[in-house]
PDB file of N, CA and C in Angstrom:
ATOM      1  N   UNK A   1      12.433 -14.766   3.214  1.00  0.00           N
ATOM      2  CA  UNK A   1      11.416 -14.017   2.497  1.00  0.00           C
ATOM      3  C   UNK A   1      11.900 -13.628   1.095  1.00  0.00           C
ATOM      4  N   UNK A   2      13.149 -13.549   1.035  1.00  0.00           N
ATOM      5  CA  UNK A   2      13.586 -13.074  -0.627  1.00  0.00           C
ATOM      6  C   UNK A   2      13.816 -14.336  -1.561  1.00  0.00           C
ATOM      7  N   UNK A   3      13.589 -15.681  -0.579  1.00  0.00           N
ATOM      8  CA  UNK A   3      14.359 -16.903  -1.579  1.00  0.00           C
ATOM      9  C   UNK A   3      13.154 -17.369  -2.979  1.00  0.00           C
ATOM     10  N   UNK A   4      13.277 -17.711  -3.746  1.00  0.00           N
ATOM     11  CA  UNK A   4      12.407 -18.030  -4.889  1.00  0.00           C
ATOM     12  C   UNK A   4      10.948 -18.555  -4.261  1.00  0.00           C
ATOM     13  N   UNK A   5      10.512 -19.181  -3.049  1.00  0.00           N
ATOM     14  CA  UNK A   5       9.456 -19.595  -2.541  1.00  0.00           C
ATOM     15  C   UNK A   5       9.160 -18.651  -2.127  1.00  0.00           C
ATOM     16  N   UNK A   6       9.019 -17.654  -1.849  1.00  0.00           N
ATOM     17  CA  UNK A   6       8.526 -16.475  -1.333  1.00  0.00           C
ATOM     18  C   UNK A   6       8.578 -15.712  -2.520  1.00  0.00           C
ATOM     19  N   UNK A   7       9.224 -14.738  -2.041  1.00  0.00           N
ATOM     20  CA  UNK A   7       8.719 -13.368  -3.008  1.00  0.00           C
ATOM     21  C   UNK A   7       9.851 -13.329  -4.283  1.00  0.00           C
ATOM     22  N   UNK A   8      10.785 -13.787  -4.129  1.00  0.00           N
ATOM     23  CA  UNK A   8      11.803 -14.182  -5.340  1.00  0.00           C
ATOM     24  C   UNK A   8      11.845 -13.014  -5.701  1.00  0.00           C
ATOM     25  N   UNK A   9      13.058 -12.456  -5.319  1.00  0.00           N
ATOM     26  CA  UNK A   9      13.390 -11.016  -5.144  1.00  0.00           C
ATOM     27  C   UNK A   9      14.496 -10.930  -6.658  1.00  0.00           C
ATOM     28  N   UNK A  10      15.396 -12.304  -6.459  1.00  0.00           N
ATOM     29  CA  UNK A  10      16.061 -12.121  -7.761  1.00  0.00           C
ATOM     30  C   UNK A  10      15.253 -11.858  -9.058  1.00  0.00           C
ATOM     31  N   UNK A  11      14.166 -12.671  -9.259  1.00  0.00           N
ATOM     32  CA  UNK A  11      12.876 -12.651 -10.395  1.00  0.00           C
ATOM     33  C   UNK A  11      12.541 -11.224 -10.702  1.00  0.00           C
ATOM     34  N   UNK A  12      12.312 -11.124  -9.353  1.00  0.00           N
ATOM     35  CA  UNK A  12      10.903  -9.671  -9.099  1.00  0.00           C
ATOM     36  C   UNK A  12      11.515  -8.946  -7.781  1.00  0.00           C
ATOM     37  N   UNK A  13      12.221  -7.759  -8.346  1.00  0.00           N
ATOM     38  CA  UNK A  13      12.882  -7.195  -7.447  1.00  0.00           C
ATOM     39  C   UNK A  13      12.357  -6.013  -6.787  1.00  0.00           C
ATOM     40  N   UNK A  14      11.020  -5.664  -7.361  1.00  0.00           N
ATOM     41  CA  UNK A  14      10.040  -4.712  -6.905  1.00  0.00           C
ATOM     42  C   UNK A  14       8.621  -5.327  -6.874  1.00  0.00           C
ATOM     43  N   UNK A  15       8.029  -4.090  -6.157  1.00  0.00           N
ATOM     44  CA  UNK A  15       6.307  -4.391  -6.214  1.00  0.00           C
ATOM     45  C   UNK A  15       6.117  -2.586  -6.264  1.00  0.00           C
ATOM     46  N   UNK A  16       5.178  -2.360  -6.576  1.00  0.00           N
ATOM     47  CA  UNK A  16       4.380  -1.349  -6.998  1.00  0.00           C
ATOM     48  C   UNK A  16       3.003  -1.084  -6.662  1.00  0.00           C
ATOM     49  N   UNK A  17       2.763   0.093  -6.505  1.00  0.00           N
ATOM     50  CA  UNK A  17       1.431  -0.014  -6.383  1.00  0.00           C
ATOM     51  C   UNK A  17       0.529   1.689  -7.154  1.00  0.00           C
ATOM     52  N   UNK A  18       0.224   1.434  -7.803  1.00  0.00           N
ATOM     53  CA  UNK A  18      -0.448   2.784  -8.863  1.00  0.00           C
ATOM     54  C   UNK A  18      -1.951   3.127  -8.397  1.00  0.00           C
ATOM     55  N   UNK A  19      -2.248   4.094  -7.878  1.00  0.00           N
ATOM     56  CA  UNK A  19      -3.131   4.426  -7.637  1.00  0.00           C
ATOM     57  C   UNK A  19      -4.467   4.913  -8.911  1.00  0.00           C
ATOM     58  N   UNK A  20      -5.805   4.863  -9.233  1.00  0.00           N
ATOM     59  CA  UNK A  20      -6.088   4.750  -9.957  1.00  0.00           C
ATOM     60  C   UNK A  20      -7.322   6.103  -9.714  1.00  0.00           C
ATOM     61  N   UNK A  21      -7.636   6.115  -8.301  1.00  0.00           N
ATOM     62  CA  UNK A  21      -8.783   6.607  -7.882  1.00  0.00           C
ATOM     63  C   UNK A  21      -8.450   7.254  -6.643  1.00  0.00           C
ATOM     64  N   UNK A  22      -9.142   8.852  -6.104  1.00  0.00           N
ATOM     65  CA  UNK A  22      -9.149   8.933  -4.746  1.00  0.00           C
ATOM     66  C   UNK A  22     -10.637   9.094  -4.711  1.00  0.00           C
ATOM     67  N   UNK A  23     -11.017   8.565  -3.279  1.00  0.00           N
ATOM     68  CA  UNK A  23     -12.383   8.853  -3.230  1.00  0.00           C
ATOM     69  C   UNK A  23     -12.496   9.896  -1.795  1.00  0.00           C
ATOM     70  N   UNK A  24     -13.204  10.943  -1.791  1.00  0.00           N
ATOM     71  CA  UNK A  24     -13.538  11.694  -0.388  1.00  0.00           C
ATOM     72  C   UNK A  24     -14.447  11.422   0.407  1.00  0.00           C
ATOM     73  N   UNK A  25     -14.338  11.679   1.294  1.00  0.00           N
ATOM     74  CA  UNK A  25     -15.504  11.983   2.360  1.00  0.00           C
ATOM     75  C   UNK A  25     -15.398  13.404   2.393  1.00  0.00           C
ATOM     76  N   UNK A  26     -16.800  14.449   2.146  1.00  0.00           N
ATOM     77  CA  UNK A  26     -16.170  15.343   2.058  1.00  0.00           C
ATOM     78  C   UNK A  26     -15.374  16.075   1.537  1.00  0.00           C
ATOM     79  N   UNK A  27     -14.487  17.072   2.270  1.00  0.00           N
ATOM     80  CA  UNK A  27     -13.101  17.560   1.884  1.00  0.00           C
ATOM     81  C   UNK A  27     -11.839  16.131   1.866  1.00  0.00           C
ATOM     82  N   UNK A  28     -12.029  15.437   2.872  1.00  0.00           N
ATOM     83  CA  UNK A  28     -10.920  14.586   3.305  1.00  0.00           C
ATOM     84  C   UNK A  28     -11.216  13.440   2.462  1.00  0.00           C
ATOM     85  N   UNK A  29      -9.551  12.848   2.145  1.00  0.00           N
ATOM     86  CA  UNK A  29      -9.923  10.995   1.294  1.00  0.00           C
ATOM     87  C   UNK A  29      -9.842  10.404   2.163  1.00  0.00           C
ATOM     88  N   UNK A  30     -10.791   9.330   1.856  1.00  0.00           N
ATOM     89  CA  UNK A  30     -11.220   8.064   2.573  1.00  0.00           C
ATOM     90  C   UNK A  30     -10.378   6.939   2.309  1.00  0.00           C
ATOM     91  N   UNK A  31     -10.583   7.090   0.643  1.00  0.00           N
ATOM     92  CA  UNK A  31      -9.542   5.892   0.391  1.00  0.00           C
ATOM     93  C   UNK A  31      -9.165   5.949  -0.898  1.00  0.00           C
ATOM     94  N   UNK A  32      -8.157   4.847  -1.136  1.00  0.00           N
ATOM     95  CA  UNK A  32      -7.303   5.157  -2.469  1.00  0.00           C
ATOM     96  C   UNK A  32      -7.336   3.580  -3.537  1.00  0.00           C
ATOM     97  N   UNK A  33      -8.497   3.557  -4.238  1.00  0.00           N
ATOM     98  CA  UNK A  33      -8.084   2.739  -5.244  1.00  0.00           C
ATOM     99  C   UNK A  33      -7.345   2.630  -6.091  1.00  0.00           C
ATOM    100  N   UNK A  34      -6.421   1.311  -6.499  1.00  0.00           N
ATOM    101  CA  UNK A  34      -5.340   1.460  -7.110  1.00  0.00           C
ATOM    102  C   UNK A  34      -4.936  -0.334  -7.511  1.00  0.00           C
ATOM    103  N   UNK A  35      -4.155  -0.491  -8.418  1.00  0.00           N
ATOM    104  CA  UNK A  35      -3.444  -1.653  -8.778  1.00  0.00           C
ATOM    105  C   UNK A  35      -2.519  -1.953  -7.993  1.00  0.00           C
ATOM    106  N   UNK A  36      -2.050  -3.344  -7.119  1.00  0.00           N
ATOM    107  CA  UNK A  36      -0.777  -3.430  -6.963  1.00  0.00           C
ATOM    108  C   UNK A  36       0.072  -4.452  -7.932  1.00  0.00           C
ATOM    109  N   UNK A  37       1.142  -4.753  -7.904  1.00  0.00           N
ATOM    110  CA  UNK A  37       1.809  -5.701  -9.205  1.00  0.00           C
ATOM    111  C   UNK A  37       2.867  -6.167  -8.036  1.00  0.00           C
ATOM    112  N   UNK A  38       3.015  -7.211  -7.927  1.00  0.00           N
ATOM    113  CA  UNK A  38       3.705  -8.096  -7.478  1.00  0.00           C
ATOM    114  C   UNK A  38       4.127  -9.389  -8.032  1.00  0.00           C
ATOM    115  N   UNK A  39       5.409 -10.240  -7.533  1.00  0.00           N
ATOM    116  CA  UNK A  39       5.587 -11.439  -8.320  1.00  0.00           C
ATOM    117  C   UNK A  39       5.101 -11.608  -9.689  1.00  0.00           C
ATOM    118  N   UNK A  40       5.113 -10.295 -10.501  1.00  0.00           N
ATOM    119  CA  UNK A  40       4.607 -10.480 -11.605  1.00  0.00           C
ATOM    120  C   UNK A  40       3.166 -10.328 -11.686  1.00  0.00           C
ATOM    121  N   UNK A  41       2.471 -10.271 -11.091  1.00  0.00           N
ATOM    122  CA  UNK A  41       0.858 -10.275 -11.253  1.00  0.00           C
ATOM    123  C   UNK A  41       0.034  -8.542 -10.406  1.00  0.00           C
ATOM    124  N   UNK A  42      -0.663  -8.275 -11.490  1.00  0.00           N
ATOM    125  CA  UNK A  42      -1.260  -7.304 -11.242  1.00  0.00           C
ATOM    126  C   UNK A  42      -2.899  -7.465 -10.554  1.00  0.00           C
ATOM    127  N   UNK A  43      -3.072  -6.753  -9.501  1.00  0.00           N
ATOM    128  CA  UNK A  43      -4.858  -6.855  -8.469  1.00  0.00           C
ATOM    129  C   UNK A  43      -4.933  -5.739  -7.844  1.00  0.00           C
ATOM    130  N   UNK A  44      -6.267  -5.699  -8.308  1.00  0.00           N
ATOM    131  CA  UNK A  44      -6.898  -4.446  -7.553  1.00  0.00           C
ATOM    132  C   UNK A  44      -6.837  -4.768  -5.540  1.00  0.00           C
ATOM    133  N   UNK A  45      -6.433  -3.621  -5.498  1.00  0.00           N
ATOM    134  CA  UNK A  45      -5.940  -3.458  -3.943  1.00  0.00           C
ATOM    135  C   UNK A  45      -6.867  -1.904  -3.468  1.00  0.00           C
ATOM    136  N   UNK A  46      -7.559  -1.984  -2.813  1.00  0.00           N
ATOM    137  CA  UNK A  46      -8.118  -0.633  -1.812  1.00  0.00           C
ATOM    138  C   UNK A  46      -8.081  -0.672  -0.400  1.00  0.00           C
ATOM    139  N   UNK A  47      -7.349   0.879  -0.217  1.00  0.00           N
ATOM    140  CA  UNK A  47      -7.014   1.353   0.904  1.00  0.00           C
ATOM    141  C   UNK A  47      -7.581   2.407   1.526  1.00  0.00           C
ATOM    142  N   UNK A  48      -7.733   2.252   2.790  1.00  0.00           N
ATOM    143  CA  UNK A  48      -8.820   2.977   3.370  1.00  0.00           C
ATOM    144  C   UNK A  48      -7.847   3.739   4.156  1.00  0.00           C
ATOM    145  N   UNK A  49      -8.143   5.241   3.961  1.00  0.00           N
ATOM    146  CA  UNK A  49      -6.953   6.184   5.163  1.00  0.00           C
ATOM    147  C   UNK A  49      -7.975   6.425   6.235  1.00  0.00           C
ATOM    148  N   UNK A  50      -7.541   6.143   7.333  1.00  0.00           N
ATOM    149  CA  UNK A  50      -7.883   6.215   8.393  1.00  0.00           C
ATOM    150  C   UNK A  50      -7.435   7.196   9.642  1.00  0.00           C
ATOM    151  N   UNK A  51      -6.501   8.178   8.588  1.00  0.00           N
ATOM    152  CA  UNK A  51      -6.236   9.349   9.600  1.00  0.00           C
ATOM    153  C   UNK A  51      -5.359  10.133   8.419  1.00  0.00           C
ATOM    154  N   UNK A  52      -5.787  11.182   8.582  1.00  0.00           N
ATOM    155  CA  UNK A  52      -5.612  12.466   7.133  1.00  0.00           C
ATOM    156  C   UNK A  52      -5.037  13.741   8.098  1.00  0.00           C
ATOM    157  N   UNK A  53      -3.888  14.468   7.620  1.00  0.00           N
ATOM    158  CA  UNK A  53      -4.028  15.723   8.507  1.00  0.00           C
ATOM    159  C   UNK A  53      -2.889  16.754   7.799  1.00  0.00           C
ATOM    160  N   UNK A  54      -3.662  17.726   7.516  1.00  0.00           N
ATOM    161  CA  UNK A  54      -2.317  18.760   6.652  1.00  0.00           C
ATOM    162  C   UNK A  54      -2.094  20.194   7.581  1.00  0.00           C
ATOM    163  N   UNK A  55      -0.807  20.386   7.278  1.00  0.00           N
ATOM    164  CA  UNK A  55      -0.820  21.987   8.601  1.00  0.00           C
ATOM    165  C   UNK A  55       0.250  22.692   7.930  1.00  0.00           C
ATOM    166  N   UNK A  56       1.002  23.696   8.494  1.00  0.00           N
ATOM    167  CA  UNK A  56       1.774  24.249   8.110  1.00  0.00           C
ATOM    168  C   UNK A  56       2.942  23.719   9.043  1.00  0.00           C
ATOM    169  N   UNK A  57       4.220  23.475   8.195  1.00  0.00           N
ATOM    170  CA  UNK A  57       5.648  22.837   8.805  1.00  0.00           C
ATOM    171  C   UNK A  57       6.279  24.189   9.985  1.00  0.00           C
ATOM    172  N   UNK A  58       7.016  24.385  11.033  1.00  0.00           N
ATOM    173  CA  UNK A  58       6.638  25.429  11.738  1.00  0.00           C
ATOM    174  C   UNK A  58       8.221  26.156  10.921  1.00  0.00           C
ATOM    175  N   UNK A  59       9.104  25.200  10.644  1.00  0.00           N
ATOM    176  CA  UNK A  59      10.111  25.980  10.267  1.00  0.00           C
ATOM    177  C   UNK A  59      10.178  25.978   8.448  1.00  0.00           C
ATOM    178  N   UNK A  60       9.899  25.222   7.531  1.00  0.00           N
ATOM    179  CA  UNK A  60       9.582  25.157   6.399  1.00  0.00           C
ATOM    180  C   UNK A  60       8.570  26.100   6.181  1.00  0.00           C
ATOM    181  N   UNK A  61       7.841  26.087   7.005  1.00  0.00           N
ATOM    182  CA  UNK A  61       6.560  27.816   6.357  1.00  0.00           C
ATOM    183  C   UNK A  61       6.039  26.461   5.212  1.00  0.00           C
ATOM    184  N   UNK A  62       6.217  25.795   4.750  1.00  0.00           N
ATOM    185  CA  UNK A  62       5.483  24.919   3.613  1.00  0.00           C
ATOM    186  C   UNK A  62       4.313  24.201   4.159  1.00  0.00           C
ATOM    187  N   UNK A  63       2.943  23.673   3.319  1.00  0.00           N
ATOM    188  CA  UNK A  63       2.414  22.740   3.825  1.00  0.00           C
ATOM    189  C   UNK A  63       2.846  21.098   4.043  1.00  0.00           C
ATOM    190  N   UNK A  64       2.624  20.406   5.086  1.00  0.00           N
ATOM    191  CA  UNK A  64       2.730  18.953   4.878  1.00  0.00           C
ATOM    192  C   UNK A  64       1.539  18.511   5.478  1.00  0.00           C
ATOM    193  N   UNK A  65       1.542  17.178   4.821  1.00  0.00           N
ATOM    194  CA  UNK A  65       0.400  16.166   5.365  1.00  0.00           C
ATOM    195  C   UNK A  65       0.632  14.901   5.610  1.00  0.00           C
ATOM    196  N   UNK A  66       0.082  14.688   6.612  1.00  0.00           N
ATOM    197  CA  UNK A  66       0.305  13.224   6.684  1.00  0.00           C
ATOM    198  C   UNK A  66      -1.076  12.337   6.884  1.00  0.00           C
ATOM    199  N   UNK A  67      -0.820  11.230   6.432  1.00  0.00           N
ATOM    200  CA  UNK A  67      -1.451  10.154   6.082  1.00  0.00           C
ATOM    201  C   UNK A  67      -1.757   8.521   6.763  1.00  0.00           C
ATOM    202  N   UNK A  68      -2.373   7.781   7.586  1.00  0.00           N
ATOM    203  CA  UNK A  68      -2.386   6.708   8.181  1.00  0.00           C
ATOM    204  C   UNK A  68      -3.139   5.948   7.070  1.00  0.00           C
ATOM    205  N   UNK A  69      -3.166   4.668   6.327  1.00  0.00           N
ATOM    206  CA  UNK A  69      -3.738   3.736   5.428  1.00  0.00           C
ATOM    207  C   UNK A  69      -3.473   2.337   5.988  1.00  0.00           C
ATOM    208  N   UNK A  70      -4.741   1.875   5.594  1.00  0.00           N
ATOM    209  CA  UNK A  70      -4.627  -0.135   5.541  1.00  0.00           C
ATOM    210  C   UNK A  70      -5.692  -0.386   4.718  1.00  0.00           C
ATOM    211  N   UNK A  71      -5.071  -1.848   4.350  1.00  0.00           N
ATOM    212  CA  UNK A  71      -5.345  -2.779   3.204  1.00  0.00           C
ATOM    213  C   UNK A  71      -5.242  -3.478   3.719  1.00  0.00           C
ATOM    214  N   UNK A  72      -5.425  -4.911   2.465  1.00  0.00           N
ATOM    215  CA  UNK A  72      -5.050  -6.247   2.917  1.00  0.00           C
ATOM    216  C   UNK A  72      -5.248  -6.810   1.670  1.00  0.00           C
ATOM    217  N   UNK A  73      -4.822  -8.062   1.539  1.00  0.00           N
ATOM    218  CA  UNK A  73      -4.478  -8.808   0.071  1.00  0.00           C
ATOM    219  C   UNK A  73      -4.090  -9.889   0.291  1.00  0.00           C
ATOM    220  N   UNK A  74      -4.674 -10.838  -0.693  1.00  0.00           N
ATOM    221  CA  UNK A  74      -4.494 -12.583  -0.405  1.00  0.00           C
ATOM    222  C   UNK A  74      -2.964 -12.606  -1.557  1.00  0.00           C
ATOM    223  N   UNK A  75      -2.125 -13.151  -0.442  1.00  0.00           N
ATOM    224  CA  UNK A  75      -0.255 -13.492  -1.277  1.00  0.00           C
ATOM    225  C   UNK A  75      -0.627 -14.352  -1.965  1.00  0.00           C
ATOM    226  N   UNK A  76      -1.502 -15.263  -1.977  1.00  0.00           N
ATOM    227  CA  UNK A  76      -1.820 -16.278  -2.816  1.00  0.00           C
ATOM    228  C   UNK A  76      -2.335 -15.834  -4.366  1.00  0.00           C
ATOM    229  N   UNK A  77      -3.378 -14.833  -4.531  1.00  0.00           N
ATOM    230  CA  UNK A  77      -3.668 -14.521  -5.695  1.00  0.00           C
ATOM    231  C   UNK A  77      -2.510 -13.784  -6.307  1.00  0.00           C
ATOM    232  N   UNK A  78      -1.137 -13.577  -5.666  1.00  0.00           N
ATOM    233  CA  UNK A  78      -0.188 -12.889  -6.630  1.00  0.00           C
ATOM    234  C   UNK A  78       0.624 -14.212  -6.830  1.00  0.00           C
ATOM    235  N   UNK A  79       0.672 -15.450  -6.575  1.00  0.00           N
ATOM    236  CA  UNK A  79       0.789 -16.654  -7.108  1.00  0.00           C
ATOM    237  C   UNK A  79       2.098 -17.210  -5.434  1.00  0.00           C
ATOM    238  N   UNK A  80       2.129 -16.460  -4.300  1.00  0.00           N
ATOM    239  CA  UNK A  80       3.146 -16.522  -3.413  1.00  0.00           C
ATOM    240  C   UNK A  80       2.118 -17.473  -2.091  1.00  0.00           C
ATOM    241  N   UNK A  81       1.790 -18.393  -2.415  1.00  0.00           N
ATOM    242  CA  UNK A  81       1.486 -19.692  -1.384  1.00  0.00           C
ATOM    243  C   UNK A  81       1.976 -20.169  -0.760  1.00  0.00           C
ATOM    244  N   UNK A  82       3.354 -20.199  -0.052  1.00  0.00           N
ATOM    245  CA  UNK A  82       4.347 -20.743   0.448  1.00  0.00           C
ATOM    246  C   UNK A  82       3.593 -21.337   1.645  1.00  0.00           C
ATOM    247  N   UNK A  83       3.260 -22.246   2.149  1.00  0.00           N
ATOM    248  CA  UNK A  83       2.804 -22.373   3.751  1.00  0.00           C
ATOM    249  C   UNK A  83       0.987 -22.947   4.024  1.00  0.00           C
ATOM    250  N   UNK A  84       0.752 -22.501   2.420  1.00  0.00           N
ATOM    251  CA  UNK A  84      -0.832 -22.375   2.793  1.00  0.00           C
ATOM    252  C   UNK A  84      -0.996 -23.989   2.992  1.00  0.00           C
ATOM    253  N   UNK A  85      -0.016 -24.815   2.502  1.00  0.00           N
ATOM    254  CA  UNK A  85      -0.645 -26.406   3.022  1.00  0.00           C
ATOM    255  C   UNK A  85      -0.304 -26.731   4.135  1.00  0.00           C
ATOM    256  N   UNK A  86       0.206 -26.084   4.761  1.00  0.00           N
ATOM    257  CA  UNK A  86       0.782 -26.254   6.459  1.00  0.00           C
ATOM    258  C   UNK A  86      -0.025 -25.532   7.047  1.00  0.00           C
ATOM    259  N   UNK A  87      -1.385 -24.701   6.406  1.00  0.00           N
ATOM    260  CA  UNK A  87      -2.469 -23.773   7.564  1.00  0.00           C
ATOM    261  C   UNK A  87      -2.223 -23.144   7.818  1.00  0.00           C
ATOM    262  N   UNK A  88      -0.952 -21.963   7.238  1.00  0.00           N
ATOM    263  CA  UNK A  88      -1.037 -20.803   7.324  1.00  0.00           C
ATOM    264  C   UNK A  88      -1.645 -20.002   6.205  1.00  0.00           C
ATOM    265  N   UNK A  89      -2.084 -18.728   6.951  1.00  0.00           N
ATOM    266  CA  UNK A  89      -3.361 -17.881   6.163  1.00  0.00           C
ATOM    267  C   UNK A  89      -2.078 -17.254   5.126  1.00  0.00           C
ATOM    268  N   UNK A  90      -2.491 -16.655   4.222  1.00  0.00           N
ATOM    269  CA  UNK A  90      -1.897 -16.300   3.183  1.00  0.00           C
ATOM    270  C   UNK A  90      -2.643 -14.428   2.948  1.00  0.00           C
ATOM    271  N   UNK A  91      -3.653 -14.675   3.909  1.00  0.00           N
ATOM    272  CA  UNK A  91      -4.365 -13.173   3.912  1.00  0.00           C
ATOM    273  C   UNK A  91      -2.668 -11.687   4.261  1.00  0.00           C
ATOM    274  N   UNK A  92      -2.693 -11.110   4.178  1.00  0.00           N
ATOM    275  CA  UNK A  92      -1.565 -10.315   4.341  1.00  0.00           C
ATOM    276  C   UNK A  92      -2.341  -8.791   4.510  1.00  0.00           C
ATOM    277  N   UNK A  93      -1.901  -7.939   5.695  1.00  0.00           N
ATOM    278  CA  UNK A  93      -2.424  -6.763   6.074  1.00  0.00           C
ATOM    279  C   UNK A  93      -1.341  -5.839   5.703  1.00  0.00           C
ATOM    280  N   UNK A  94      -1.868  -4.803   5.297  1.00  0.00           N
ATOM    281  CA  UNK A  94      -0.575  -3.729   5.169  1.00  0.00           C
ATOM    282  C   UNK A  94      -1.603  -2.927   5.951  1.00  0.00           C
ATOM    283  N   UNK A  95      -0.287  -1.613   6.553  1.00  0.00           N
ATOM    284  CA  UNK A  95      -0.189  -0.403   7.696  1.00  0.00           C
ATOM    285  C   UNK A  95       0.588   0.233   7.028  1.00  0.00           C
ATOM    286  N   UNK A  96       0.084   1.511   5.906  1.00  0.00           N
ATOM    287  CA  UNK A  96       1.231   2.748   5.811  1.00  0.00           C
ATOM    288  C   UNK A  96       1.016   3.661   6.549  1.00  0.00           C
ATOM    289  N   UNK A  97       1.917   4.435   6.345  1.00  0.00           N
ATOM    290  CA  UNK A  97       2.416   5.806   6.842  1.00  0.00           C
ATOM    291  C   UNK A  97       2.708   6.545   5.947  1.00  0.00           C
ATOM    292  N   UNK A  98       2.634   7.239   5.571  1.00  0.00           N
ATOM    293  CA  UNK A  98       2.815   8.323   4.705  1.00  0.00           C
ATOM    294  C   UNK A  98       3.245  10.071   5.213  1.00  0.00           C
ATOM    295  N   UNK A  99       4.253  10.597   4.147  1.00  0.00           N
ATOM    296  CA  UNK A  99       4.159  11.985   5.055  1.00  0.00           C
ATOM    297  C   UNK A  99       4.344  12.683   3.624  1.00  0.00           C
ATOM    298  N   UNK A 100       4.415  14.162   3.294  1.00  0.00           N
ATOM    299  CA  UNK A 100       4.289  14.927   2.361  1.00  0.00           C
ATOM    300  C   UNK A 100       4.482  15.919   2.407  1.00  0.00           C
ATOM    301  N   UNK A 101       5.902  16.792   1.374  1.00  0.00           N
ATOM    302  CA  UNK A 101       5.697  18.467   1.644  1.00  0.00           C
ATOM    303  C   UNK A 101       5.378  18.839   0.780  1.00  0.00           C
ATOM    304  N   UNK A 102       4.130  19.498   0.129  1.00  0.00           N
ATOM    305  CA  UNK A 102       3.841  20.251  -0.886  1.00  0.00           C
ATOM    306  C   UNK A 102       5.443  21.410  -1.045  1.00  0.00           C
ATOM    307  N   UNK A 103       5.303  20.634  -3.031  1.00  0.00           N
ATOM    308  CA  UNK A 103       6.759  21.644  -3.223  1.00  0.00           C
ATOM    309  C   UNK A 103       6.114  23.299  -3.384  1.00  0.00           C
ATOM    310  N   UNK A 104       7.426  23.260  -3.830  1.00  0.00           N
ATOM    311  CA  UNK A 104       7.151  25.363  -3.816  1.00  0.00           C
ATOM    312  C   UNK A 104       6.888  25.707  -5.305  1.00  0.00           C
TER     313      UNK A 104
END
């Protein structure tokens, strides 16, 4: 996965992703529009949170929240095709997790 046919990690040793937009339902976000940049190429990517939840930490006394999100994105439009002539899909799903302590 890191060799130059793939994601060519020596090239492009990160990916990123900048959020641009939150949208609510409500009080709660739904989802998070944003850019990702990979292999050099920048695409709009939206993520839908699918489980939101903030409380108080029991020993921090601070708030945290946590966060469930998915996406998905064609590897091909960031120029990473490796396979697609052998019939594999190039579609790619992401599953975050997220967690958060509001500072003081």
């Amino acid at each position: 996965m890191k060799s130059d046919a793939f994601f060519d990690v020596a090239k492009y040793p990160t990916a990123s992703y900048k959020s641009t937009r939150v949208v609510f339902t409500g009080d709660q976000p739904s989802e998070v529009i944003g850019d990702l940049t990979m292999h050099g190429v920048t695409r709009p990517v939206t993520l839908k949170i699918v489980s939101f939840k903030c409380h108080i930490h029991p020993t921090l006394k601070r708030e945290i929240c946590g966060a469930d999100a998915t996406g998905s994105f064609d590897r091909a439009d960031f120029g990473m095709n490796y396979g697609a002539n052998m019939g594999y899909k190039t579609l790619t799903k992401l599953q975050i997790q997220v967690e958060a302590i509001k500072s003081e």
